[in-house]
Protein backbone atom coordinates (compact mmCIF):
# COMPACT_ATOMS: atom_id res chain seq x y z
CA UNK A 1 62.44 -187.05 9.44
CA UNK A 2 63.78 -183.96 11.05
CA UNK A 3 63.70 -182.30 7.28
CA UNK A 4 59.58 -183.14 7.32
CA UNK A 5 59.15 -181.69 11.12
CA UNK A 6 60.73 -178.46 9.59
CA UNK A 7 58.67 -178.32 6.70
CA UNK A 8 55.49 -178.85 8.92
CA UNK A 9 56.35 -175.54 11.01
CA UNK A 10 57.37 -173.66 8.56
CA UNK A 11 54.01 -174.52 7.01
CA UNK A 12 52.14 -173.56 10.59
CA UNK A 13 54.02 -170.43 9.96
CA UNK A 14 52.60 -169.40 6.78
CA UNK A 15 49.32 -170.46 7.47
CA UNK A 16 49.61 -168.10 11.08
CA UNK A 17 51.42 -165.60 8.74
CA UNK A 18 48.47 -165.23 6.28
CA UNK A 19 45.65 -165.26 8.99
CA UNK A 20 47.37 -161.87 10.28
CA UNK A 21 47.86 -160.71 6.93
CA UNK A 22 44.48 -161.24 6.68
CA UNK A 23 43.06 -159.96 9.55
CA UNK A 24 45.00 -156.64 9.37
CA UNK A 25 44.36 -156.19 5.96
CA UNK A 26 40.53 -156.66 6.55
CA UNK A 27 41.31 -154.12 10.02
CA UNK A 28 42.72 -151.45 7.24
CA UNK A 29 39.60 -152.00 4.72
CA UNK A 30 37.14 -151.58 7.11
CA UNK A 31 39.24 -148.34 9.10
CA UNK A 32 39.25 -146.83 6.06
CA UNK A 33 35.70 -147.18 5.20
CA UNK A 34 34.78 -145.51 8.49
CA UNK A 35 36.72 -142.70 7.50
CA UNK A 36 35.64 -142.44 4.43
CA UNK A 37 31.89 -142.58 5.80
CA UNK A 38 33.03 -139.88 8.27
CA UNK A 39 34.57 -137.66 5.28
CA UNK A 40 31.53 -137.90 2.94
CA UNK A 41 28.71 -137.62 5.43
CA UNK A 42 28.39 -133.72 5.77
CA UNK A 43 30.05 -133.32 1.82
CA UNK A 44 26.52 -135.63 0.98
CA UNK A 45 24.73 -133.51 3.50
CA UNK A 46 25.83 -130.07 2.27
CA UNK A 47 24.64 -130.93 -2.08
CA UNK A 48 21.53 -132.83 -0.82
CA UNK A 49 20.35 -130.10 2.08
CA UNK A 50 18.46 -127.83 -0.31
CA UNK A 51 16.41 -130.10 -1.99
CA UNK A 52 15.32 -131.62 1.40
CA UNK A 53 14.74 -128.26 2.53
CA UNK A 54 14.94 -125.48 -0.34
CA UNK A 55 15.03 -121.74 1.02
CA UNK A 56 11.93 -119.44 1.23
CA UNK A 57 12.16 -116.33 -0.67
CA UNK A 58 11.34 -113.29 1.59
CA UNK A 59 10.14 -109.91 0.17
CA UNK A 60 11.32 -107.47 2.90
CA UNK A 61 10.04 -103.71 2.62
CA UNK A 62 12.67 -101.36 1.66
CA UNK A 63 11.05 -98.03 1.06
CA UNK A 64 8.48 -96.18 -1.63
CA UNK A 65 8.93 -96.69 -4.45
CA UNK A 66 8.71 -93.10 -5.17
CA UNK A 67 11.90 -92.55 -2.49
CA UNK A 68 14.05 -94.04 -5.26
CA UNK A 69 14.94 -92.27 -8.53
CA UNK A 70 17.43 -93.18 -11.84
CA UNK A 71 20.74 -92.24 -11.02
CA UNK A 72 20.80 -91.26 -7.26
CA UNK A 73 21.50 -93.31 -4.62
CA UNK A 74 19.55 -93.98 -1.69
CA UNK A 75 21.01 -95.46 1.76
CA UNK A 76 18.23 -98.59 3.18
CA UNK A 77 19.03 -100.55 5.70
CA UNK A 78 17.11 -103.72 6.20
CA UNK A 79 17.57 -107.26 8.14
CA UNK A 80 20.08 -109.90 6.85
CA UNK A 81 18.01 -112.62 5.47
CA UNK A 82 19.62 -115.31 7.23
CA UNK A 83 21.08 -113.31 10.41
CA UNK A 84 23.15 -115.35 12.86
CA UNK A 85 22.28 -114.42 16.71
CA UNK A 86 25.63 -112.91 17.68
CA UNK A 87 26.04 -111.08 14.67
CA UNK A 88 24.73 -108.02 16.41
CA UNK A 89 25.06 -104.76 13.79
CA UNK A 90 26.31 -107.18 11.26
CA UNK A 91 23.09 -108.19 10.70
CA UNK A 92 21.56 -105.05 9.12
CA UNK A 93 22.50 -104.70 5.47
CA UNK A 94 22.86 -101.53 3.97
């Protein structure tokens, strides 16, 4: 009799044992999907970005044509193409 009272907690056990194994192995599946989800948002963001919104090409003005000859170089300066505001001088490309 004792024996079966034994065997009937130790079976409580187990069954409490495996609902927390349970529960903290469905706490770790799900944590880790949220990460995951957190890692891969901007990764997803940064291939997908220019086909949502592909770049405009710009012709800028750089001189006459006649101001450039075969095998001399000519200093132009003109505006970055996709200048930041506090990149100041930075922004002119030479």
């Amino acid at each position: 009799m004792a024996h079966d009272r034994s065997n009937e907690l130790q079976g409580k056990s187990n069954e409490r044992l495996m609902s927390r194994r349970k529960f903290f192995t469905r706490i770790s599946i799900i944590t880790g999907a949220i990460a995951g989800a957190l890692v891969a948002t901007p990764v997803i963001g940064f291939i997908f970005a220019p086909l949502i919104r592909p770049d405009r090409e710009i012709w800028r003005p750089v001189g006459d044509l006649n101001d450039f000859e075969i095998g001399r170089t000519v200093k132009v300066t003109f505006p970055d193409a996709k200048p930041l505001r506090w990149s100041g001088q930075t922004g002119e490309n030479s």
